[in-house]
PDB file of N, CA and C in Angstrom:
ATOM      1  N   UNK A   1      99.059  95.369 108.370  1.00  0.00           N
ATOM      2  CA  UNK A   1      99.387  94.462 109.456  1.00  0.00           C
ATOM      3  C   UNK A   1     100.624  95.006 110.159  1.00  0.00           C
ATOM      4  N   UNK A   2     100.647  95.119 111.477  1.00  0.00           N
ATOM      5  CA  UNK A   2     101.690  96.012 112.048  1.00  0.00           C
ATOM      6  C   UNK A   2     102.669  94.238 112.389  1.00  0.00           C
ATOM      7  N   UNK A   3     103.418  94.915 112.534  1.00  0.00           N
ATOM      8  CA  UNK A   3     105.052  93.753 112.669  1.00  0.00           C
ATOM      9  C   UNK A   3     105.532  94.148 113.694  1.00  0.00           C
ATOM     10  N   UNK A   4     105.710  93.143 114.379  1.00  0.00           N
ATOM     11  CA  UNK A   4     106.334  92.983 115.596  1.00  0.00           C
ATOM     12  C   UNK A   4     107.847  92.329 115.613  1.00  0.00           C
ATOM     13  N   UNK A   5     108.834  93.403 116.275  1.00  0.00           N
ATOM     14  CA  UNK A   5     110.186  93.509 116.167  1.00  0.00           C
ATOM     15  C   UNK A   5     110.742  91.938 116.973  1.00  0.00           C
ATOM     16  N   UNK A   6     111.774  91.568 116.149  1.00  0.00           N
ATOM     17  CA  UNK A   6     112.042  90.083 117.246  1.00  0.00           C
ATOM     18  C   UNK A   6     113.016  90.520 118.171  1.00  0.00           C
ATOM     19  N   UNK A   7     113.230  90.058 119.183  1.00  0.00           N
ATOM     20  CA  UNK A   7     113.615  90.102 120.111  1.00  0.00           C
ATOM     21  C   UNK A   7     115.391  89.100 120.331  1.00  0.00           C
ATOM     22  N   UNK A   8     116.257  90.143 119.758  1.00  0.00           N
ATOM     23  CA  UNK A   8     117.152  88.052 119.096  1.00  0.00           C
ATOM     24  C   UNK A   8     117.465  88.186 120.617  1.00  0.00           C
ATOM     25  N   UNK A   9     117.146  88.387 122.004  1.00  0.00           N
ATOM     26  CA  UNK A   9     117.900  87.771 122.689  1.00  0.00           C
ATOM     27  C   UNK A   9     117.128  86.734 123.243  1.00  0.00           C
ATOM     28  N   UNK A  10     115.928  86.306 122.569  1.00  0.00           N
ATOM     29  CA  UNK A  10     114.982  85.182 122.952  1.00  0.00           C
ATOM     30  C   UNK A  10     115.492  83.907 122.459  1.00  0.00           C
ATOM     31  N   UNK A  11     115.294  82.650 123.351  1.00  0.00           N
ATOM     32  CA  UNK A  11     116.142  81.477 123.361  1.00  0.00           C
ATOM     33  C   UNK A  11     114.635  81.072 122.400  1.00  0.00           C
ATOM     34  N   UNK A  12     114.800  79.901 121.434  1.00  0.00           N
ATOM     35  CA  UNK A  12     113.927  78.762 120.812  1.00  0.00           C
ATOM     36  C   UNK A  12     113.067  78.800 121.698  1.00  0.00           C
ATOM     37  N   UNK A  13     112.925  78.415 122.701  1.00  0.00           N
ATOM     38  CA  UNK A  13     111.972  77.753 123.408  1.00  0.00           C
ATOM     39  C   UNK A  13     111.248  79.064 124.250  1.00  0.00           C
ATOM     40  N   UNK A  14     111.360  79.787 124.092  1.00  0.00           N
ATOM     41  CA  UNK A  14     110.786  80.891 124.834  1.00  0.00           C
ATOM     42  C   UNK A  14     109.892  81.405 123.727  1.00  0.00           C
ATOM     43  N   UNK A  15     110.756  81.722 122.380  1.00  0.00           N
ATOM     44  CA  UNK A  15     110.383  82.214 120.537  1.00  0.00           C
ATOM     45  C   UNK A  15     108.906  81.039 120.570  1.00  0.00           C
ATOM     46  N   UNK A  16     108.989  79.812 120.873  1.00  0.00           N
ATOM     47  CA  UNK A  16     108.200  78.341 120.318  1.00  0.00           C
ATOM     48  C   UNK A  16     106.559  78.674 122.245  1.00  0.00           C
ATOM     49  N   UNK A  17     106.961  78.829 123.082  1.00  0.00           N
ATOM     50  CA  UNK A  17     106.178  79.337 124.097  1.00  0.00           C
ATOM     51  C   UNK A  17     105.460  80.531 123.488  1.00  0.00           C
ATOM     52  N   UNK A  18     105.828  81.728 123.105  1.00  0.00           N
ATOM     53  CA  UNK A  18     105.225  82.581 122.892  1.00  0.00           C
ATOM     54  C   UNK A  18     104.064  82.553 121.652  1.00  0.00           C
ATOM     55  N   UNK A  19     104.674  81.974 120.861  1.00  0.00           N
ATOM     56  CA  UNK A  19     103.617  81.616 119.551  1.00  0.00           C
ATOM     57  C   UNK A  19     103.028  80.846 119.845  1.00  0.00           C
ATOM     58  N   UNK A  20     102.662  79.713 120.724  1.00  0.00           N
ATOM     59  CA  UNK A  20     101.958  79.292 121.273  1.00  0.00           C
ATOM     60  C   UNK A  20     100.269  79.793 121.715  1.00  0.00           C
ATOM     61  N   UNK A  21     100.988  80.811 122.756  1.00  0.00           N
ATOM     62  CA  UNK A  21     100.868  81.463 123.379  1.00  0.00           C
ATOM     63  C   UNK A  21      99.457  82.070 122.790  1.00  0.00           C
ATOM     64  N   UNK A  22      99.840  82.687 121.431  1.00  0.00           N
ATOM     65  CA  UNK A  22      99.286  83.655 120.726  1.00  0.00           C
ATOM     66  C   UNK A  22      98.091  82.679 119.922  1.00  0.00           C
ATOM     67  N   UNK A  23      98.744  82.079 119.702  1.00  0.00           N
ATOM     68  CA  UNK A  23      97.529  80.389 118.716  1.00  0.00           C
ATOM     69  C   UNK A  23      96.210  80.657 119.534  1.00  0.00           C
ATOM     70  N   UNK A  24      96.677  80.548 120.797  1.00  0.00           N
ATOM     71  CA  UNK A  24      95.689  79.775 121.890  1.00  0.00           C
ATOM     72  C   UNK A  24      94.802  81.241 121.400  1.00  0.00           C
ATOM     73  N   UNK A  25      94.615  82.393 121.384  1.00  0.00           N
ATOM     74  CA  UNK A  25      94.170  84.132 121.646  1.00  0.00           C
ATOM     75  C   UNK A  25      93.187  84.172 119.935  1.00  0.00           C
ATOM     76  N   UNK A  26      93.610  83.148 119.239  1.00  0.00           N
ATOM     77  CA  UNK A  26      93.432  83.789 117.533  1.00  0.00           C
ATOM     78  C   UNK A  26      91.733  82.594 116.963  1.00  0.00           C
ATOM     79  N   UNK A  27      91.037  83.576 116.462  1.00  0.00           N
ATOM     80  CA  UNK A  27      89.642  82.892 115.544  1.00  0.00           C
ATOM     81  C   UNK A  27      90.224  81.513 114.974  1.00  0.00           C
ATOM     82  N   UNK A  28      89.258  80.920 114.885  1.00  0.00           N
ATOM     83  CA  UNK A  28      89.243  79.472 113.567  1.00  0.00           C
ATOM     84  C   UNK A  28      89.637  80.236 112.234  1.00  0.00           C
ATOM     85  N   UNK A  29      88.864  81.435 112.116  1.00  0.00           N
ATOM     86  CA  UNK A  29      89.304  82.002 110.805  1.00  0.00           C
ATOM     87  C   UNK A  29      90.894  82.866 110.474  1.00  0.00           C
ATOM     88  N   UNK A  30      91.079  83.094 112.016  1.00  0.00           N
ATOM     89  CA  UNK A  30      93.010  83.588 111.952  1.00  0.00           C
ATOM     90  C   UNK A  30      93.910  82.221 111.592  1.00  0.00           C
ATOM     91  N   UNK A  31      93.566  81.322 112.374  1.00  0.00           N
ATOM     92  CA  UNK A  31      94.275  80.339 112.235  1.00  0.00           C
ATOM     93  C   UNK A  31      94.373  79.563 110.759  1.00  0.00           C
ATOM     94  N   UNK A  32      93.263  79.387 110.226  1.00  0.00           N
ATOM     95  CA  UNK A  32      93.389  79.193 108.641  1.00  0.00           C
ATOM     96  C   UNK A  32      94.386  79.717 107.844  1.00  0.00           C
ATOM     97  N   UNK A  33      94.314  81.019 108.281  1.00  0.00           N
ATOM     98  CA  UNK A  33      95.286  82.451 107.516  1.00  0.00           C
ATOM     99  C   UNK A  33      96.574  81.925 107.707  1.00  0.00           C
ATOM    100  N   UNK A  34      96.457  81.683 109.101  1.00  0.00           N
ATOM    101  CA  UNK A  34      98.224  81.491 109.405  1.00  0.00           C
ATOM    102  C   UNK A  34      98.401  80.183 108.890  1.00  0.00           C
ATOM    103  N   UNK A  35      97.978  79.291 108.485  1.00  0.00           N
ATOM    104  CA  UNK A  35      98.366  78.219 108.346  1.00  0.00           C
ATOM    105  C   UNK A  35      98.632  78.392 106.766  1.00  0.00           C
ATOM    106  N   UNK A  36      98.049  79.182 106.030  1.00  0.00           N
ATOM    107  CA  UNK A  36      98.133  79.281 104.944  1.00  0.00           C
ATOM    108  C   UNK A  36      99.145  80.128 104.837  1.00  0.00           C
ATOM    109  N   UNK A  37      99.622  81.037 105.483  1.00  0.00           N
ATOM    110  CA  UNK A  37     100.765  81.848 105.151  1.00  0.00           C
ATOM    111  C   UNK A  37     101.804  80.879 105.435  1.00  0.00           C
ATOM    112  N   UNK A  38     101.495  80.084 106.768  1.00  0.00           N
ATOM    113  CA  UNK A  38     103.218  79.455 106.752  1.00  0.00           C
ATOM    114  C   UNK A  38     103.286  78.363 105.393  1.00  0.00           C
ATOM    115  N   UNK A  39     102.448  77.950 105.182  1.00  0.00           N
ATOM    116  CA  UNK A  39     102.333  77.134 103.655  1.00  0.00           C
ATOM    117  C   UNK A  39     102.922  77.255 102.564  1.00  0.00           C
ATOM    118  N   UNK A  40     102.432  78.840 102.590  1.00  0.00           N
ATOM    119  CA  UNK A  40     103.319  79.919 101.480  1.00  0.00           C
ATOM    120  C   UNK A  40     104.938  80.106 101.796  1.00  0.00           C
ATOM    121  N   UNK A  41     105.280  80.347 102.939  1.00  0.00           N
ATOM    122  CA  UNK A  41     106.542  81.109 103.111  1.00  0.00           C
ATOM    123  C   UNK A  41     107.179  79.391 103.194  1.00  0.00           C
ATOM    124  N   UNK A  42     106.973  78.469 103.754  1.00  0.00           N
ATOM    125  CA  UNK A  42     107.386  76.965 104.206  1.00  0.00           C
ATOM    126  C   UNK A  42     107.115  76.390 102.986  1.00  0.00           C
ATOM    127  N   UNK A  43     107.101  76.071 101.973  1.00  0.00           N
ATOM    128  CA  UNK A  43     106.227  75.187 101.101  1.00  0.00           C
ATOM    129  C   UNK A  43     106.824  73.275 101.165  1.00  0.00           C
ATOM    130  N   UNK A  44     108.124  73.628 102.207  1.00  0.00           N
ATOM    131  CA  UNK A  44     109.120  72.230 101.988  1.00  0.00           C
ATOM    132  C   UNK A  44     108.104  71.615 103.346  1.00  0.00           C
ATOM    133  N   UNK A  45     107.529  72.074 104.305  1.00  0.00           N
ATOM    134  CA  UNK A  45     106.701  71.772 105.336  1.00  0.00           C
ATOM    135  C   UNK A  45     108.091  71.201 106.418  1.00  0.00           C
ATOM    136  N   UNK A  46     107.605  70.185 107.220  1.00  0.00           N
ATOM    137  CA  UNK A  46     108.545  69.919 108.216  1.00  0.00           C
ATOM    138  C   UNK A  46     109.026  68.893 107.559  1.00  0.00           C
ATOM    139  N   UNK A  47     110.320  68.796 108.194  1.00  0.00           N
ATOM    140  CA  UNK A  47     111.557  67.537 107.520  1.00  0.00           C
ATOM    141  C   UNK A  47     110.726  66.684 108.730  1.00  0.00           C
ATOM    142  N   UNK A  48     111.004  65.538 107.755  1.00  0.00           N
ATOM    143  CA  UNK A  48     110.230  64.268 108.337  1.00  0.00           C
ATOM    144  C   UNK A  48     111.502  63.670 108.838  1.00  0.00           C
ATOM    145  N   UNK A  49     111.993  62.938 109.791  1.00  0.00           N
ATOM    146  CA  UNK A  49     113.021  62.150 110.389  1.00  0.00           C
ATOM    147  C   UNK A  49     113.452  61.179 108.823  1.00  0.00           C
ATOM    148  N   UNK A  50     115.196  61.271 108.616  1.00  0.00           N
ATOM    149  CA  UNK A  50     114.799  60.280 107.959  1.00  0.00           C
ATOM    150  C   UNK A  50     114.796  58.823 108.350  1.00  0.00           C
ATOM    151  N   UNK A  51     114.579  57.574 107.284  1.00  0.00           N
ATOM    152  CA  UNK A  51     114.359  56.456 107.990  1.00  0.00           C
ATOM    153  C   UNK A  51     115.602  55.480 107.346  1.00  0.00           C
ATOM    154  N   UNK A  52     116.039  55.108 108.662  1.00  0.00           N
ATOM    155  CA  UNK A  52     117.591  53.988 109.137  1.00  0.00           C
ATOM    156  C   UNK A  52     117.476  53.133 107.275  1.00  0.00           C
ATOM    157  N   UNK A  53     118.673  53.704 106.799  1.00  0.00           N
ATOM    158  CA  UNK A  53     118.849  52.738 105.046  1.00  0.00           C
ATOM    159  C   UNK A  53     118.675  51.323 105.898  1.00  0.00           C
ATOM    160  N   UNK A  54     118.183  50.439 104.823  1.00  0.00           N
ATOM    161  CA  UNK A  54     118.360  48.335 105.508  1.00  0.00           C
ATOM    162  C   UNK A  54     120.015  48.580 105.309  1.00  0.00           C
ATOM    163  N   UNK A  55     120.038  47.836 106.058  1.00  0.00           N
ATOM    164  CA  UNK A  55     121.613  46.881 105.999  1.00  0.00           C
ATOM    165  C   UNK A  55     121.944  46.087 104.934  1.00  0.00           C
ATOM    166  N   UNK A  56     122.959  45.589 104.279  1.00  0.00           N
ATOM    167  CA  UNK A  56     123.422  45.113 103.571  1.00  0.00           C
ATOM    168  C   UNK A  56     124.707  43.929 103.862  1.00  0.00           C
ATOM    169  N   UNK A  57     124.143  42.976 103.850  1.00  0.00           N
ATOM    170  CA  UNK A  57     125.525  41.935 104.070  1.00  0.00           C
ATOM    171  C   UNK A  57     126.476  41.681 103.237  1.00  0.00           C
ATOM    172  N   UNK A  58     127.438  41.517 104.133  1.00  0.00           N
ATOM    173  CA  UNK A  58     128.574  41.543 103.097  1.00  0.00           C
ATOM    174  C   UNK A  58     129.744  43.124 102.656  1.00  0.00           C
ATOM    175  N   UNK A  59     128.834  44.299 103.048  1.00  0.00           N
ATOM    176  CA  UNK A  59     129.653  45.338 102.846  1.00  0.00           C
ATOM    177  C   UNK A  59     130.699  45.961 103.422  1.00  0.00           C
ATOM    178  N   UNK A  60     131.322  44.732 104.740  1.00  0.00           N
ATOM    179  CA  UNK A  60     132.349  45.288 105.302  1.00  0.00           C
ATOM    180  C   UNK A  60     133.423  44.229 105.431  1.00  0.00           C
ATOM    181  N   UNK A  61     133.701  43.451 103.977  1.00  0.00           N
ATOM    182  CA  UNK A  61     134.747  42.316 103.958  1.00  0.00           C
ATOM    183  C   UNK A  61     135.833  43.039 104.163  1.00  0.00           C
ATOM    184  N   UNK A  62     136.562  42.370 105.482  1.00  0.00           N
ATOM    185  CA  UNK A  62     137.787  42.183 105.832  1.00  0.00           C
ATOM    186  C   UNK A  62     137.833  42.795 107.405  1.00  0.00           C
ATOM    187  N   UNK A  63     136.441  42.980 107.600  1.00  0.00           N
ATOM    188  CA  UNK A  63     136.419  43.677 109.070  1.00  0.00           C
ATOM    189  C   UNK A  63     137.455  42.341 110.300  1.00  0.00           C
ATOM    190  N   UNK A  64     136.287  41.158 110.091  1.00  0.00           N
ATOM    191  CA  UNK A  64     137.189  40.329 110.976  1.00  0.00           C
ATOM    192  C   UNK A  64     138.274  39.885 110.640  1.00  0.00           C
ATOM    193  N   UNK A  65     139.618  39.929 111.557  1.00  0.00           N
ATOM    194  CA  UNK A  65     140.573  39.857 111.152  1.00  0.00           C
ATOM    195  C   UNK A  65     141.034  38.153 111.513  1.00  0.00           C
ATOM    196  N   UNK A  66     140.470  37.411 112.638  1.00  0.00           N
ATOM    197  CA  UNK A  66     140.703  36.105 113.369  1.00  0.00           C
ATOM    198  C   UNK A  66     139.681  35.135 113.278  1.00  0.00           C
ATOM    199  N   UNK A  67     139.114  34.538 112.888  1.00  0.00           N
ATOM    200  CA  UNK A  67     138.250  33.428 113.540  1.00  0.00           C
ATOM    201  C   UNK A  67     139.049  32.364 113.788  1.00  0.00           C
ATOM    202  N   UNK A  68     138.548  31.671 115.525  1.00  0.00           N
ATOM    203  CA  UNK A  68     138.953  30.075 115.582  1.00  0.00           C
ATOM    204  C   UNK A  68     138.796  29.132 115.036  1.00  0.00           C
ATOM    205  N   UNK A  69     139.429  28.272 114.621  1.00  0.00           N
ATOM    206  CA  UNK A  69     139.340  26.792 114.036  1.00  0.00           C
ATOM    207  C   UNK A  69     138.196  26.136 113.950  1.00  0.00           C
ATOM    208  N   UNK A  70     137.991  26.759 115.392  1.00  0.00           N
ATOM    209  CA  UNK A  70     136.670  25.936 116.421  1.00  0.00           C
ATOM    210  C   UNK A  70     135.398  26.001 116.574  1.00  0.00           C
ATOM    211  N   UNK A  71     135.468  27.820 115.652  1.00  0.00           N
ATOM    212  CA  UNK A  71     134.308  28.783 115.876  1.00  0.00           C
ATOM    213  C   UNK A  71     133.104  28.261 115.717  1.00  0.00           C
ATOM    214  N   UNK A  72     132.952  27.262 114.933  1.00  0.00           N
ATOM    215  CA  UNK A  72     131.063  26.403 114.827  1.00  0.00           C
ATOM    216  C   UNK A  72     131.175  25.376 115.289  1.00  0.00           C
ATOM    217  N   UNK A  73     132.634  24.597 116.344  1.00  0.00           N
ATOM    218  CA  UNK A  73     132.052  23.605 117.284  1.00  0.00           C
ATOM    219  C   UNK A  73     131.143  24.082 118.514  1.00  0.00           C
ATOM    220  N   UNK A  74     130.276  23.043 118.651  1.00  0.00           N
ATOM    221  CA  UNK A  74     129.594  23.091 119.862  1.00  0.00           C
ATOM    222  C   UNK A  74     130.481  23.672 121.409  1.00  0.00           C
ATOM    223  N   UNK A  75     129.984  24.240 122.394  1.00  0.00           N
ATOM    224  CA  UNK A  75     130.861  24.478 123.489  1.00  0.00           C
ATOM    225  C   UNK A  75     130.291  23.895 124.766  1.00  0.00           C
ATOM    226  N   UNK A  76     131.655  23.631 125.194  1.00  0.00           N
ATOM    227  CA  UNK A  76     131.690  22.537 126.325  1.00  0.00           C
ATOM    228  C   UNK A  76     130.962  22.725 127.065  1.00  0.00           C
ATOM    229  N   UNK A  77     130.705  24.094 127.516  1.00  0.00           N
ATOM    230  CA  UNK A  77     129.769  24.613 128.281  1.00  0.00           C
ATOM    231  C   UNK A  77     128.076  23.777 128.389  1.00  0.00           C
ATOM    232  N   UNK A  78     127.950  23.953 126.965  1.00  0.00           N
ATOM    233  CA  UNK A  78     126.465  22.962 126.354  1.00  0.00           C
ATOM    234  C   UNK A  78     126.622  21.842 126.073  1.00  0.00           C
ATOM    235  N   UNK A  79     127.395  21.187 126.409  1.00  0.00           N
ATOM    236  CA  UNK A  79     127.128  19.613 126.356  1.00  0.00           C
ATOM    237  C   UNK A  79     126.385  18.939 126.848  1.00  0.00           C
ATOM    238  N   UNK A  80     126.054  18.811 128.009  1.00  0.00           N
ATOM    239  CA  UNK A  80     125.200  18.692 129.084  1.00  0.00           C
ATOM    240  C   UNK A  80     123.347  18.715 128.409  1.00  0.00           C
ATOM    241  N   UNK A  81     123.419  19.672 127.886  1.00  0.00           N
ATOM    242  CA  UNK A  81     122.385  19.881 127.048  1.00  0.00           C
ATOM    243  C   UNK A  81     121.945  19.177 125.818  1.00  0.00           C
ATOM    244  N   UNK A  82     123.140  19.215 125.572  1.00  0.00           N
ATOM    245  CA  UNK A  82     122.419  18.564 123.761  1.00  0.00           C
ATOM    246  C   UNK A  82     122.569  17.106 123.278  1.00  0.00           C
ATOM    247  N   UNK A  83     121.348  16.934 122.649  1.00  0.00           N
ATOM    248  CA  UNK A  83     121.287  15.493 122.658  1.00  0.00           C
ATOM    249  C   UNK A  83     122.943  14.655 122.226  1.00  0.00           C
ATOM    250  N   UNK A  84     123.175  13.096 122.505  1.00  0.00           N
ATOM    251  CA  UNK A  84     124.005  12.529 122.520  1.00  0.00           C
ATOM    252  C   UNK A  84     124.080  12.088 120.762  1.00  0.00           C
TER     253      UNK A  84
END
């Protein structure tokens, strides 16, 4: 299999175009091959995004430093609104 020299002054996206490129040119039976070689040389496959830990309440006592007196009275604003 002859090897083809890389080119480092090629940007990602030019490197990710060209192999492309080449996919599109190759048998059902090349493509197997390659998929099996990157299998071999990759075996970790692609990093999957990871996913946001849950939240936990409570793990940042002492963040607020003030609450008002008042903070769970109703506001004047809504009076008008809510029943008598």
């Amino acid at each position: 299999m002859a090897r083809i020299a890389y080119n480092w002054n090629m940007t990602i996206t030019e490197i990710k175009t060209r192999v492309h490129q080449r996919i599109e040119h190759l048998s059902e039976a090349q493509i197997k091959k390659l998929y099996t070689m990157m299998d071999q040389e990759f075996p970790e496959g692609i990093e999957k995004p990871n996913k946001p830990k849950k939240r936990q309440l409570g793990t940042m006592p002492g963040l607020v430093k003030y609450m008002a007196p008042d903070f769970n009275e109703p506001l004047e604003d809504f009076k008008e609104y809510m029943p008598e």
